[in-house]
C-alpha atoms as a PDB file:
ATOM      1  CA  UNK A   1       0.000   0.000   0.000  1.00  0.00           C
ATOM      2  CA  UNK A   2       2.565   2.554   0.724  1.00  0.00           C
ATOM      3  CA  UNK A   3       4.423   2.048  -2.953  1.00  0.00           C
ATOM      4  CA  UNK A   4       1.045   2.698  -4.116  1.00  0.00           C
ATOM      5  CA  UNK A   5       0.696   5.709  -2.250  1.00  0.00           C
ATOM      6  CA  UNK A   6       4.581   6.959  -3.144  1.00  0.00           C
ATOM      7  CA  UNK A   7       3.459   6.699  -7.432  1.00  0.00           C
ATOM      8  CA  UNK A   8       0.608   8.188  -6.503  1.00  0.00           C
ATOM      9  CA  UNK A   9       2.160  11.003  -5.151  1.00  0.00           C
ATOM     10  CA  UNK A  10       5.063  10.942  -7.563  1.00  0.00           C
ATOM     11  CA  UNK A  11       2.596  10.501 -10.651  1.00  0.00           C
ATOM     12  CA  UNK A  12       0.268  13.784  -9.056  1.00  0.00           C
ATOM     13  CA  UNK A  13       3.640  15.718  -8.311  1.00  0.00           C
ATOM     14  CA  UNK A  14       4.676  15.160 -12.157  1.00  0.00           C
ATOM     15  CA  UNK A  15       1.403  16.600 -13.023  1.00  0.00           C
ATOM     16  CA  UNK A  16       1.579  19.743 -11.397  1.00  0.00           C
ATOM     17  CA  UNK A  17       4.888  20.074 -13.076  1.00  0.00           C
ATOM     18  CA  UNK A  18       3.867  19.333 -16.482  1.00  0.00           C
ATOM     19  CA  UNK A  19       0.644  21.269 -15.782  1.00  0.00           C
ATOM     20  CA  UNK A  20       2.275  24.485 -14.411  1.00  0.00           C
ATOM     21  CA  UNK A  21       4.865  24.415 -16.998  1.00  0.00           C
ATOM     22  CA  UNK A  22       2.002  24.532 -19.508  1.00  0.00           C
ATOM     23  CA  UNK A  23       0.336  27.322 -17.520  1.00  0.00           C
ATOM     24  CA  UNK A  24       3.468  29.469 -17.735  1.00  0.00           C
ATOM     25  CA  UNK A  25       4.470  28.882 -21.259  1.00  0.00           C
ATOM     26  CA  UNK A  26       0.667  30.051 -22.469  1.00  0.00           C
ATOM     27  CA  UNK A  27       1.142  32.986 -20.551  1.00  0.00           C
ATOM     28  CA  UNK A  28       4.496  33.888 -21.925  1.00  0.00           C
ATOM     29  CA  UNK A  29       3.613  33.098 -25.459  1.00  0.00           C
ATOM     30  CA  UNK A  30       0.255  35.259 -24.691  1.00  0.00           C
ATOM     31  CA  UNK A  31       1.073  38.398 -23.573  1.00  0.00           C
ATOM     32  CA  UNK A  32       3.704  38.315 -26.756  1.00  0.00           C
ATOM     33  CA  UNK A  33       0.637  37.514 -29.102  1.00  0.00           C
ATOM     34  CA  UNK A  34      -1.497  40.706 -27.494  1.00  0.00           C
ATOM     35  CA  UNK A  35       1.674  42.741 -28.051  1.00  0.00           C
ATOM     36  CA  UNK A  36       2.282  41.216 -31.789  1.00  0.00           C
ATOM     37  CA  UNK A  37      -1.646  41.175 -32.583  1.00  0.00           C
ATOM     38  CA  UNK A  38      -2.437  44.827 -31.145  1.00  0.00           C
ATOM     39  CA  UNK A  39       0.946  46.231 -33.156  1.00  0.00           C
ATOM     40  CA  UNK A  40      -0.643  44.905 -36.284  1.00  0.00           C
ATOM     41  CA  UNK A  41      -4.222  46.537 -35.763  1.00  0.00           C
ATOM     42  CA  UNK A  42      -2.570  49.822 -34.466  1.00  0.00           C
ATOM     43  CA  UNK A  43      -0.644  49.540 -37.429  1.00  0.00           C
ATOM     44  CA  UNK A  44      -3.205  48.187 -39.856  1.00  0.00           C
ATOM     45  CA  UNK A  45      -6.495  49.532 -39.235  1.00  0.00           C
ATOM     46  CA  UNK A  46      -6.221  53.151 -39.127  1.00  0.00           C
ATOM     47  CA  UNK A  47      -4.846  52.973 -43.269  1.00  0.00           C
ATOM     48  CA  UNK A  48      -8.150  51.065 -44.011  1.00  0.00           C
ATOM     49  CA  UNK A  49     -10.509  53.716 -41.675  1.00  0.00           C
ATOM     50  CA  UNK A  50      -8.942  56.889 -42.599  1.00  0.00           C
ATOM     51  CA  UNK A  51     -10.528  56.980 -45.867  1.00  0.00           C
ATOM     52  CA  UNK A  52     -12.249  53.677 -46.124  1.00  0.00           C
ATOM     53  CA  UNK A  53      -9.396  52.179 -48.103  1.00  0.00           C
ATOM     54  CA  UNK A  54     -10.473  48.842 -49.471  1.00  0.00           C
ATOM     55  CA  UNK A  55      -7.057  48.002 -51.259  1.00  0.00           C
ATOM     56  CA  UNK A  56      -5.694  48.476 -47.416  1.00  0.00           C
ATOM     57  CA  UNK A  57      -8.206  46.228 -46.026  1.00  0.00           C
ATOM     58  CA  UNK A  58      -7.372  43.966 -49.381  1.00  0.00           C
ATOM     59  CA  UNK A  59      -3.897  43.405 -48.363  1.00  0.00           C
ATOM     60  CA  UNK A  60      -4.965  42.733 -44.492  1.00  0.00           C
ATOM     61  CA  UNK A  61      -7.444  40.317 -44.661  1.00  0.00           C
ATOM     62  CA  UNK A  62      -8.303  36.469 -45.226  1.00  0.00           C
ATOM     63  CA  UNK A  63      -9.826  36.014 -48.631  1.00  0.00           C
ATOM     64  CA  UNK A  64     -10.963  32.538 -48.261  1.00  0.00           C
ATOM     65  CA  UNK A  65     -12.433  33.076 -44.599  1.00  0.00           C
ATOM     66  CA  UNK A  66     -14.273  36.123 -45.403  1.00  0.00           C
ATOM     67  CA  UNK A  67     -15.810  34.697 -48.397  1.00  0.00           C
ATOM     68  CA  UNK A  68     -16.992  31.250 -46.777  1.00  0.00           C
ATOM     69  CA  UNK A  69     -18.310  33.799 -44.020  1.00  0.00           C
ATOM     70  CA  UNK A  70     -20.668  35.111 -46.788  1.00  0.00           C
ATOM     71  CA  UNK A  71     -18.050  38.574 -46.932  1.00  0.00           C
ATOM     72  CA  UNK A  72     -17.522  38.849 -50.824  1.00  0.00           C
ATOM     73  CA  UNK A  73     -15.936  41.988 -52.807  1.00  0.00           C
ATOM     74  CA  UNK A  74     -19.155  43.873 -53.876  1.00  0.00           C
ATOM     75  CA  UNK A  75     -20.413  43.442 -49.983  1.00  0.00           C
ATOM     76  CA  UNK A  76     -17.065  44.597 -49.219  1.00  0.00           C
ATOM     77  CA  UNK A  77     -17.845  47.447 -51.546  1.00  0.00           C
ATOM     78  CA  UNK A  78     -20.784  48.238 -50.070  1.00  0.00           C
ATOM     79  CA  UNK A  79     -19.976  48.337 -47.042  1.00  0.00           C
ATOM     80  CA  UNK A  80     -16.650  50.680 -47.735  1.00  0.00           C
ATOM     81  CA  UNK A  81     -18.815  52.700 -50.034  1.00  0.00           C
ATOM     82  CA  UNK A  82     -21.998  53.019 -47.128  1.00  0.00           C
ATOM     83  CA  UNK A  83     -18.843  54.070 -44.220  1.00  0.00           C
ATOM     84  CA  UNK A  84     -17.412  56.776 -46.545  1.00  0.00           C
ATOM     85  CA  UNK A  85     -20.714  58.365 -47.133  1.00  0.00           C
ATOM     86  CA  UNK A  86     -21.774  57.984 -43.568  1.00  0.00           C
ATOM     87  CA  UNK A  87     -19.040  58.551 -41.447  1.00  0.00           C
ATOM     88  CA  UNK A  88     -16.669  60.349 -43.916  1.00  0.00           C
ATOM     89  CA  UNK A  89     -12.660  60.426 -43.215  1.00  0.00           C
ATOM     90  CA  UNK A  90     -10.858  59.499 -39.355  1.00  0.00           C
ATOM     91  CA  UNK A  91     -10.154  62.437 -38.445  1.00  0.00           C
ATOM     92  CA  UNK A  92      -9.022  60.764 -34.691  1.00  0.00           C
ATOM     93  CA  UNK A  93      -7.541  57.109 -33.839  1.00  0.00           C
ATOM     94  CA  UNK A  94      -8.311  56.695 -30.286  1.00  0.00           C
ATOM     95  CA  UNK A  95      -6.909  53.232 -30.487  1.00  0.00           C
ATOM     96  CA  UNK A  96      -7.752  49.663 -29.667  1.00  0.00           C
ATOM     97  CA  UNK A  97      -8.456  47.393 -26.783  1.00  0.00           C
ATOM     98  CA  UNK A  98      -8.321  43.838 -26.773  1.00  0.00           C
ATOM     99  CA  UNK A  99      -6.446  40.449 -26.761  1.00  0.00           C
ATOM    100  CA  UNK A 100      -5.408  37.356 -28.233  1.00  0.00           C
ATOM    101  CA  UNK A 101      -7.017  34.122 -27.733  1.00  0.00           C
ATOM    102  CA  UNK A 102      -4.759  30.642 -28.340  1.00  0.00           C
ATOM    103  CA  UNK A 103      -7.309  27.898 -28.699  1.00  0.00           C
ATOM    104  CA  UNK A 104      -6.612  24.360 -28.878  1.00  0.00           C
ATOM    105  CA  UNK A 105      -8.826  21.835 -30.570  1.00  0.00           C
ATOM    106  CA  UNK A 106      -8.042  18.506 -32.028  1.00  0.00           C
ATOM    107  CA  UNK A 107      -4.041  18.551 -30.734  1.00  0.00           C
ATOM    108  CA  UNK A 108      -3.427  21.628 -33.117  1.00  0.00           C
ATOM    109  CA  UNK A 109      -3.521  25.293 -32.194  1.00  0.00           C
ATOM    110  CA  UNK A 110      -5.471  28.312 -33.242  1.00  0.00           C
ATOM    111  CA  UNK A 111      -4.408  31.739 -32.458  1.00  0.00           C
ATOM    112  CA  UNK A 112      -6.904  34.380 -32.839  1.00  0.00           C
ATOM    113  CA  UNK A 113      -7.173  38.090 -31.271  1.00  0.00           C
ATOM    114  CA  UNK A 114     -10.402  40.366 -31.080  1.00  0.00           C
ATOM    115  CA  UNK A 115      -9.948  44.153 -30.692  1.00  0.00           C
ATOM    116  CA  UNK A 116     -12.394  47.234 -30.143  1.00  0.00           C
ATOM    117  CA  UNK A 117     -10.909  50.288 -32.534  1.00  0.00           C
ATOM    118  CA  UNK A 118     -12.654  53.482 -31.280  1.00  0.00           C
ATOM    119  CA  UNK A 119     -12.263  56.493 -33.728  1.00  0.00           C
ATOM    120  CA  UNK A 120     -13.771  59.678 -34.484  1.00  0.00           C
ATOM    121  CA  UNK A 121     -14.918  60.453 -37.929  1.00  0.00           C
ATOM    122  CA  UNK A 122     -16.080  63.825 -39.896  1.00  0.00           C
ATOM    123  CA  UNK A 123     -19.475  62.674 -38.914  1.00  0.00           C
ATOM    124  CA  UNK A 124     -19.264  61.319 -35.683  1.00  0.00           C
ATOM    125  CA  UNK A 125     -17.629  58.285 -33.692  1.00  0.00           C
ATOM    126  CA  UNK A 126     -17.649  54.911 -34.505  1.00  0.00           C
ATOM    127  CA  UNK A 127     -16.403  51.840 -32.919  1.00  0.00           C
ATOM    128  CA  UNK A 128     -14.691  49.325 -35.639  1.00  0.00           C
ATOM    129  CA  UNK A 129     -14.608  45.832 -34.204  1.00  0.00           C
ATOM    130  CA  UNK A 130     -11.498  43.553 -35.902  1.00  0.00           C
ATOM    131  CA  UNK A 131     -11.138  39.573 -35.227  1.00  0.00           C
ATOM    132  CA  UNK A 132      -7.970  38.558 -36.374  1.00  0.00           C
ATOM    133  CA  UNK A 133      -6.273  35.219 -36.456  1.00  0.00           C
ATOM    134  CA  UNK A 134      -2.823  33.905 -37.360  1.00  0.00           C
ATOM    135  CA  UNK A 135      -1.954  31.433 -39.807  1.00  0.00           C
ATOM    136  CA  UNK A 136       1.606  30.844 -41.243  1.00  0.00           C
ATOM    137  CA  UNK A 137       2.741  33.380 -39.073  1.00  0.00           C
ATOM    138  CA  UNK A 138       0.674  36.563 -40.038  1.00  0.00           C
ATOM    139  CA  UNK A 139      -2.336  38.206 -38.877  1.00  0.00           C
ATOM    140  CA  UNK A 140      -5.009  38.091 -41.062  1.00  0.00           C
ATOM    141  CA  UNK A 141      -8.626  40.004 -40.509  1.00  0.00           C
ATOM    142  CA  UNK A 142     -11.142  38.001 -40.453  1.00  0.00           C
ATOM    143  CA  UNK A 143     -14.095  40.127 -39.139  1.00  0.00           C
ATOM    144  CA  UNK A 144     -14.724  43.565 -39.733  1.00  0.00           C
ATOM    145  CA  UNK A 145     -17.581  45.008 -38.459  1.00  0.00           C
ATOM    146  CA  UNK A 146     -18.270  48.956 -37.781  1.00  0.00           C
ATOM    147  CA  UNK A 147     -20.642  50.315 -35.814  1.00  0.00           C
ATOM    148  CA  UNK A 148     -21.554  53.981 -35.730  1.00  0.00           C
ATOM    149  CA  UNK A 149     -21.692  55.164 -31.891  1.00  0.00           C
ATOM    150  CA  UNK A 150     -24.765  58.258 -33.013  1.00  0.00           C
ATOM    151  CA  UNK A 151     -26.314  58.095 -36.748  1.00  0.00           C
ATOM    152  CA  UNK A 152     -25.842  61.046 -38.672  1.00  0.00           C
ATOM    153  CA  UNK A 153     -28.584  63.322 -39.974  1.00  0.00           C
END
């Protein structure tokens, strides 16, 4: 009984181990991801919002995961076209807020971030709200959706 009880402890004592080591290298890889995936909106977003630059937001985002979200190029256009006439140019990046996520499912892992761009615009404020995820080592946007704070008259 007490060799039983010494594996036992041994075998719980190597799972802490494993299972803080885990802990702390999530952690450490995460708080590098929100730094990496905050950079990139910071960096990315205002180019597309300042004057609703689809070739900007071209070059950021995920073809194939926009389109099988039901996102094509004249919704895209529409949308662009609708945020220009509504909100007109950025005239203020207030910046974003927000993190990355690492999932795992099925023994692989999926990195994804979500972020809350506020901004103010000719017409009035918006929020812009950007899901991003990493594949092959870039970011990618793979939801874009903006939402005026007041509607103009």
């Amino acid at each position: 009984m007490k060799k039983f009880l010494t594996a036992l402890g041994i075998l719980f004592l190597l799972i802490l181990i494993v299972g803080g080591t885990v802990v702390g290298y999530i952690v450490h890889q995460g708080s590098g991801l929100d730094t990496e995936s905050k950079n990139f909106v910071d960096s990315t977003v205002p180019k597309i919002i300042s004057h609703w630059d689809m070739a900007e937001f071209d070059r950021a985002d995920d073809k194939a995961v926009m389109e099988k979200a039901g996102f094509n190029a004249d919704q895209e256009s529409k949308l662009f076209a609708w945020c220009q006439k509504t909100l007109g140019p950025m005239t203020e990046y207030k910046g974003a807020e927000g993190q990355a996520l690492i999932n795992f499912s099925g023994g692989k892992q999926y990195l994804s971030a979500q972020y809350s761009v506020s901004a103010a615009f000719q017409n009035g404020p918006a929020a812009v709200n950007v899901t991003l995820s990493k594949d092959s080592g870039e970011w990618k946007i793979v939801g874009f959706f903006v939402s005026p704070k007041t509607m103009p008259r």
